[in-house]
Protein backbone atom coordinates (compact mmCIF):
# COMPACT_ATOMS: atom_id res chain seq x y z
CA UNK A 1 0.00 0.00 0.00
CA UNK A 2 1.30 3.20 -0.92
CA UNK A 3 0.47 6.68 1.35
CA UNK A 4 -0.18 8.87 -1.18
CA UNK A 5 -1.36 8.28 -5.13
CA UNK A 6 -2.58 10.68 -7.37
CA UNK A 7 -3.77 10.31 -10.74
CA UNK A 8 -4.26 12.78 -13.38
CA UNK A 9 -5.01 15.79 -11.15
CA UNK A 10 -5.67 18.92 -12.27
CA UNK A 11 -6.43 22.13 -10.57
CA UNK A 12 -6.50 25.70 -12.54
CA UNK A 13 -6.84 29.44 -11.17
CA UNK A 14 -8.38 31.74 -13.82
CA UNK A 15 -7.99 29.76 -16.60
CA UNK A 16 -4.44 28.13 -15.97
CA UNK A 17 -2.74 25.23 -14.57
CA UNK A 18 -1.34 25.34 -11.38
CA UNK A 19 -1.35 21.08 -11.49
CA UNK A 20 -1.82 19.59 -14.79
CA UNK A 21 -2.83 15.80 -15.13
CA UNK A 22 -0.28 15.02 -12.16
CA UNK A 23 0.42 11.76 -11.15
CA UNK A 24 2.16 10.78 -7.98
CA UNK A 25 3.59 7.94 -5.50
CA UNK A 26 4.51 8.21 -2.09
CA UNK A 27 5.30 4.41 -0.43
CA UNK A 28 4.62 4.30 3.37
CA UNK A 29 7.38 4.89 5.29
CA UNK A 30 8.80 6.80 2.96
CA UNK A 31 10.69 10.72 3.13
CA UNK A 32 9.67 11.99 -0.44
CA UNK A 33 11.32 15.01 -1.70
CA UNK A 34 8.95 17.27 -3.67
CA UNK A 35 11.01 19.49 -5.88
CA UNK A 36 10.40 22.20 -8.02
CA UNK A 37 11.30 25.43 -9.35
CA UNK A 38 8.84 28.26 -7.60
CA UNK A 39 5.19 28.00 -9.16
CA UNK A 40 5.57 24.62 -10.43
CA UNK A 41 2.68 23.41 -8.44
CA UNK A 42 4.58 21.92 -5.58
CA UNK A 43 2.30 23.58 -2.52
CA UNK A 44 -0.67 23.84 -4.63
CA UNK A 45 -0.78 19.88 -4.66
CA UNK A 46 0.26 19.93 -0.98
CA UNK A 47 -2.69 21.83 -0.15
CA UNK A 48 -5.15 19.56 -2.28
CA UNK A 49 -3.65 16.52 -0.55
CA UNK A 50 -4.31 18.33 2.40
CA UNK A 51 -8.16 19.46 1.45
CA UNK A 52 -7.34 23.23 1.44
CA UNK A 53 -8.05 23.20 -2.18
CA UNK A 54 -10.94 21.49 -4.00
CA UNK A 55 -9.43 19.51 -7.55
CA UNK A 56 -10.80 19.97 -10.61
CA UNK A 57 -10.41 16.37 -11.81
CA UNK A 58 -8.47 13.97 -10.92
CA UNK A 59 -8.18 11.35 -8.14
CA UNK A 60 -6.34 11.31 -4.41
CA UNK A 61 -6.03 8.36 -2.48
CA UNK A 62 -4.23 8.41 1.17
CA UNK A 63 -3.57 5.09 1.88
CA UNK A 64 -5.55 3.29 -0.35
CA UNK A 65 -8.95 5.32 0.45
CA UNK A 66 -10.24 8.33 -0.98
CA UNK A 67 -8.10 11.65 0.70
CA UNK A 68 -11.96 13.21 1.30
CA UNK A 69 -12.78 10.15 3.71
CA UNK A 70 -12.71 11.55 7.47
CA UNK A 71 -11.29 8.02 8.88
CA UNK A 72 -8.41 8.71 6.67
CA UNK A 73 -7.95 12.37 6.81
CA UNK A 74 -7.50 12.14 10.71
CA UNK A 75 -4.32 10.66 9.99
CA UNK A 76 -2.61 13.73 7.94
CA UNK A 77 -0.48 16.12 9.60
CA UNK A 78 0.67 18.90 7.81
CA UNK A 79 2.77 21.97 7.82
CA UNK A 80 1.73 24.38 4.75
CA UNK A 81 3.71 28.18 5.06
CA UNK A 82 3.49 28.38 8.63
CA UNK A 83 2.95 27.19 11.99
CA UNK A 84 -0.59 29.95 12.56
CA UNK A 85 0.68 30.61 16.20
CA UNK A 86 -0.24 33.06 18.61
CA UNK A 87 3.12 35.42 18.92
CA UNK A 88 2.10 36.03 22.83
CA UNK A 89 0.82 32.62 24.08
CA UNK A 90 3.52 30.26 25.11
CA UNK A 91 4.87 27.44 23.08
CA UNK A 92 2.89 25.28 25.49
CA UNK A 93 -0.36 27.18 25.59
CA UNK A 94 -0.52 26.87 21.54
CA UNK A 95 0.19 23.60 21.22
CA UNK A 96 -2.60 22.90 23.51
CA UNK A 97 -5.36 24.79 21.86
CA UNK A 98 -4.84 22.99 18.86
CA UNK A 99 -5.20 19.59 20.75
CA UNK A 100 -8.28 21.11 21.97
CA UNK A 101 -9.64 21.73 18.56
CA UNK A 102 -8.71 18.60 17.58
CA UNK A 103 -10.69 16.72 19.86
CA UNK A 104 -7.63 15.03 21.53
CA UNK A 105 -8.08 13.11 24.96
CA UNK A 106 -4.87 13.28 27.47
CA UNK A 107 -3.59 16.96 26.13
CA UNK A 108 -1.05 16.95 28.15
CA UNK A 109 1.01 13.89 27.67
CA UNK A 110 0.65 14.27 23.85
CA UNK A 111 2.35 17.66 23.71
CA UNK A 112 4.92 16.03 26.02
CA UNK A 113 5.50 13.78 23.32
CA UNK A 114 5.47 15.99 20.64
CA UNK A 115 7.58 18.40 22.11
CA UNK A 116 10.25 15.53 22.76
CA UNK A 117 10.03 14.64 19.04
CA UNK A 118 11.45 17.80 18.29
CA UNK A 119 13.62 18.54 21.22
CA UNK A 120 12.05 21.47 22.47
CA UNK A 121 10.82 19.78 26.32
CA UNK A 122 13.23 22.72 27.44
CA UNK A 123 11.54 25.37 25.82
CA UNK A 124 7.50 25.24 26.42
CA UNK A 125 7.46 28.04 28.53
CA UNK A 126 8.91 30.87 26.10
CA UNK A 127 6.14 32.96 24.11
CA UNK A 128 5.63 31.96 20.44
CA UNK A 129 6.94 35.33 19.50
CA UNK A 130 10.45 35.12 20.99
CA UNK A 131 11.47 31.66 19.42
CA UNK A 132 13.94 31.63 16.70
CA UNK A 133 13.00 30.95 13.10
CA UNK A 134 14.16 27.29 13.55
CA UNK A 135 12.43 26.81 16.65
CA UNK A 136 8.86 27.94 15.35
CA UNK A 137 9.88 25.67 12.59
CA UNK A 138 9.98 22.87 15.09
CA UNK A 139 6.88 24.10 16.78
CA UNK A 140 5.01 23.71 13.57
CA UNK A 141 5.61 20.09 12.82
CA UNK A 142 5.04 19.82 16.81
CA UNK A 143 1.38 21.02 15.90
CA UNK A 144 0.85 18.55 12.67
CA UNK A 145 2.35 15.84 14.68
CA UNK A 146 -0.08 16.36 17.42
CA UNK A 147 -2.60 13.19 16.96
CA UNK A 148 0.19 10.96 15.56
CA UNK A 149 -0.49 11.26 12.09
CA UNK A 150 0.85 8.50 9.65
CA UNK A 151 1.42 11.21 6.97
CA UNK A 152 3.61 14.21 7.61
CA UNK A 153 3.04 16.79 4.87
CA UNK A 154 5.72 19.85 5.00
CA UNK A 155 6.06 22.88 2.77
CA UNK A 156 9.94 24.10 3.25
CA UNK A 157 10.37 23.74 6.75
CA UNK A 158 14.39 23.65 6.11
CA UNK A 159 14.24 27.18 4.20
CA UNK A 160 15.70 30.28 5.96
CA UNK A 161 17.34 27.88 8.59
CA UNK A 162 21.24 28.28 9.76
CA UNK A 163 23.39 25.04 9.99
CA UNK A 164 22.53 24.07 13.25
CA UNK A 165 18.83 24.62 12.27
CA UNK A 166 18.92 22.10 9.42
CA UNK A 167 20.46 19.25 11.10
CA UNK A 168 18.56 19.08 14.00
CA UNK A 169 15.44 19.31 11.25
CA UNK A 170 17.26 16.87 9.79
CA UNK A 171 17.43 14.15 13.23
CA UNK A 172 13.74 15.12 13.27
CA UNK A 173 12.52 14.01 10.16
CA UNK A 174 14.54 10.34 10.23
CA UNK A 175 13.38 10.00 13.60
CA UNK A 176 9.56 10.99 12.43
CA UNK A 177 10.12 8.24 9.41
CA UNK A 178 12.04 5.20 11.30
CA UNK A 179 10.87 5.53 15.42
CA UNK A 180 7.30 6.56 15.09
CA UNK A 181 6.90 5.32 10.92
CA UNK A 182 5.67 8.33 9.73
CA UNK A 183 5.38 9.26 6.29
CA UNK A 184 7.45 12.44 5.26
CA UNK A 185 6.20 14.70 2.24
CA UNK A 186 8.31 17.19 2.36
CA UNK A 187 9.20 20.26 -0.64
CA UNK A 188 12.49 22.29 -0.09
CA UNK A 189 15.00 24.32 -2.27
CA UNK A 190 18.06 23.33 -0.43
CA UNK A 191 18.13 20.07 -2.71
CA UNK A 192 21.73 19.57 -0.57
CA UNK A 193 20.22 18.94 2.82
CA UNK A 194 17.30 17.13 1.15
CA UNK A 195 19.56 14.91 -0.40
CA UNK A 196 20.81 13.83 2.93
CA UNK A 197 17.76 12.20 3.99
CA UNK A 198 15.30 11.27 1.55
CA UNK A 199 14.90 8.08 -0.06
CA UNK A 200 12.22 9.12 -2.99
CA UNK A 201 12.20 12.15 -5.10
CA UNK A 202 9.30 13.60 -7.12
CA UNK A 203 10.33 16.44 -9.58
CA UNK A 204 7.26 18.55 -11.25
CA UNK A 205 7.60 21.08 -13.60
CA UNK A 206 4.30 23.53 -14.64
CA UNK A 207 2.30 21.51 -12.75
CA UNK A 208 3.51 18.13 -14.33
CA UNK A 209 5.25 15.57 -12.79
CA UNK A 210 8.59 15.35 -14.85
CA UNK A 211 9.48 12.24 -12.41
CA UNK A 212 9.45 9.54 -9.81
CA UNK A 213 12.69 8.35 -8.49
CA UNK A 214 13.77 6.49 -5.25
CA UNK A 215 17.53 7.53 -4.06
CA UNK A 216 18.87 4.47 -4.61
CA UNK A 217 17.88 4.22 -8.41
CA UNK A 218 19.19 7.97 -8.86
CA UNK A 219 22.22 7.18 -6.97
CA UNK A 220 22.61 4.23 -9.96
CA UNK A 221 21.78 6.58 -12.47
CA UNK A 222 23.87 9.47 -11.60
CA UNK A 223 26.59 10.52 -13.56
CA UNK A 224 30.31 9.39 -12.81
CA UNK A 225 33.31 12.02 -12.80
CA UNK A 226 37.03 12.59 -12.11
CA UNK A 227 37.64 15.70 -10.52
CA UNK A 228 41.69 16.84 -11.10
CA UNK A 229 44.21 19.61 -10.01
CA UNK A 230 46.93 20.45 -11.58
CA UNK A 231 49.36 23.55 -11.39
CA UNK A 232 48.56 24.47 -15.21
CA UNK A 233 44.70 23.69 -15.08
CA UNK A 234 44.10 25.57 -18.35
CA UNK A 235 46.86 23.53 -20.59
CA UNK A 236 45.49 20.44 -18.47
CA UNK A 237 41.92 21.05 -19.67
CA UNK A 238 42.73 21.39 -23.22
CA UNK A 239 44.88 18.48 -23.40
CA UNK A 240 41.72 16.53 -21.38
CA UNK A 241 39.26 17.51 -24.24
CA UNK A 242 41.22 16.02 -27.04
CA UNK A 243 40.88 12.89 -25.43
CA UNK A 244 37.48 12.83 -23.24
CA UNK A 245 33.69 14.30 -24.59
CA UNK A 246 33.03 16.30 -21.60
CA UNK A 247 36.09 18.08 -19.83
CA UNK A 248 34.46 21.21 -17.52
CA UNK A 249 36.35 23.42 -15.05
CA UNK A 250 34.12 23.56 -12.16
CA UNK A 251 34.82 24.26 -8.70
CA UNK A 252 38.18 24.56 -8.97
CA UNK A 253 38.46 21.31 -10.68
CA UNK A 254 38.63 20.00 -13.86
CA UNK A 255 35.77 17.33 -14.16
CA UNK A 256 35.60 14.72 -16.59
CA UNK A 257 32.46 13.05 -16.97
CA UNK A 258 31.06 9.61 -17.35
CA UNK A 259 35.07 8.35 -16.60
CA UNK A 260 35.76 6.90 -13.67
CA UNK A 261 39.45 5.27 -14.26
CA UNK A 262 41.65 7.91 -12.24
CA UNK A 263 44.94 6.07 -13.49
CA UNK A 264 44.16 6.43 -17.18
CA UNK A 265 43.55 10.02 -16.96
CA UNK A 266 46.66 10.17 -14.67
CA UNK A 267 49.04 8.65 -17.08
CA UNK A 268 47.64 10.31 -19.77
CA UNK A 269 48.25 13.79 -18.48
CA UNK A 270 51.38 12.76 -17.57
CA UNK A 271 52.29 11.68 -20.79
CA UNK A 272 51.10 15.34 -21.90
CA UNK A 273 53.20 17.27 -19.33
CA UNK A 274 50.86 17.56 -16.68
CA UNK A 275 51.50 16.47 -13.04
CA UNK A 276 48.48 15.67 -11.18
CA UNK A 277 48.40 16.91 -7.23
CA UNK A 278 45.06 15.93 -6.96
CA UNK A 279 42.17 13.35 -8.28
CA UNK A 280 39.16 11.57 -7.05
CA UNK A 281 35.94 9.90 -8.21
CA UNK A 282 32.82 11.13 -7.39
CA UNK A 283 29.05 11.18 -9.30
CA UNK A 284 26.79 14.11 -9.47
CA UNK A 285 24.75 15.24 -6.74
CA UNK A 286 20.74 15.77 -6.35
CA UNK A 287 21.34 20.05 -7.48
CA UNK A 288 23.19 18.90 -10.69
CA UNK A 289 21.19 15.72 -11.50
CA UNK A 290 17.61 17.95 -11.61
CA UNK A 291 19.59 20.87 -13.33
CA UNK A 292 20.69 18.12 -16.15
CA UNK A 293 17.08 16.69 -16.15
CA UNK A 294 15.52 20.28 -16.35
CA UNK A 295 17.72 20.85 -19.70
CA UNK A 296 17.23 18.15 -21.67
CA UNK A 297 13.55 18.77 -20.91
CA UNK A 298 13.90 22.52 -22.13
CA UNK A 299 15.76 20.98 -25.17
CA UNK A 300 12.28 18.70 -25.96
């Protein structure tokens, strides 16, 4: 059984396509990363997953039943643009008026819980207001994990966050996914940090789902490279590209791609009066894998 599956939604604002015919998989248990350039349709399906936003065709099932079924929708959490706190009220008094509103029996020990989830135990006394941006981050996912949901759904909760804001979001999220087994939807920009914990990607583009891919099979599928040094990089690269297709300087680097015998290219260079000082092997990352898929679809 899968969490999520859409097929062939559609949902237009004055005429045009926010989501176009999208289909979508998210397998239990999963953290999916939702990526997108901005207005590609990313929150807009969030928020019809979530029943913010009525479809105009198309077909949601959470779970195997339909996403309008209350049984089923009691079991989505979600986190769209913000957290809808009260700046004055305490992080405590907050997270217990939405248990109140959501009908929850033994308040107290469930924001307990929460709060541990996302390591803020310390902290339910301070106002809303004063938190940091990472903190009301945290206090937000506290709120749509309030009810234990089996679906997590999360609109850029990593955005605007420092270092130390990302990886404890980070130790949230894997905890969410493998302690409680919580599904993670989650969208972000900072395709580096979401490459560090999710294990399927969805990629739309103008509302269409471009595609599916699990980290594993784009981890197979991703490019191989040598990155060199040399002290004359420039004479190095042009005596690269009359051997090798694809010789860029990058980084300061020279990479060759879809090689991934450092001793050829070592001799070789060698032979051509270049000492290499440094070389390793590497494939492309999650940035540079849906750059190279978003070009060869503006070349269709």
């Amino acid at each position: 059984m899968n969490a999520i599956e859409i097929r062939n939604l559609s949902k237009s604002f004055r005429g045009l396509y926010a989501v176009d015919k999208l289909n979508m998989t998210v397998p239990v248990g999963a953290i999916y990363g939702f990526i997108g350039e901005n207005g590609s349709g990313k929150s807009t399906t969030e928020k019809l997953i979530c029943g913010h936003l009525v479809p105009d065709e198309g077909e949601i099932k959470l779970f195997g039943r339909d996403y309008t079924d209350a049984g089923v929708r009691v079991r989505v959490g979600a986190l769209i643009e913000n957290a809808g706190c009260f700046p004055s009220s305490s992080v405590w008094d907050n997270l217990m008026m939405q248990a109140i509103n959501l009908g929850i029996e033994n308040r107290a020990e469930e924001i307990e819980r929460v709060l541990k989830i996302v390591r803020m135990e310390d902290s339910a006394h301070i106002k809303f207001k004063s938190c940091s941006l990472g903190m009301k981050q945290r206090i937000g996912i506290a709120m749509a994990l309030l009810g234990d949901p089996a679906l997590l759904i999360l609109d850029e909760p990593i955005n605007g966050l420092d270092t130390d804001g990302m990886r404890i979001m980070r130790e949230i999220l894997i905890d969410i996914t493998q302690k409680y087994g919580c599904t993670v939807l989650i969208s972000s920009h900072i395709l580096g940090e979401l490459e560090k914990i999710a294990t399927h990607y969805g990629i739309i583009r103008q509302g269409r789902m471009i595609q599916e891919i699990s980290a594993k099979e784009m981890e197979n599928r991703a490019r191989v490279f040598v990155s060199v040094k040399t002290e004359d990089m420039k004479g190095a690269k042009a005596a690269l590209k009359k051997q090798f297709d694809n010789v860029r300087e990058e980084e300061e680097y020279l990479r060759v791609y879809d090689v991934d015998d450092t001793e050829t290219i070592v001799e070789y260079l060698y032979k051509n009066g270049h000492v290499v000082s440094e070389i390793k092997k590497n494939k492309i990352g999650l940035e540079e894998y849906y750059i190279e898929l978003m070009s060869k679809k503006e070349e269709e």
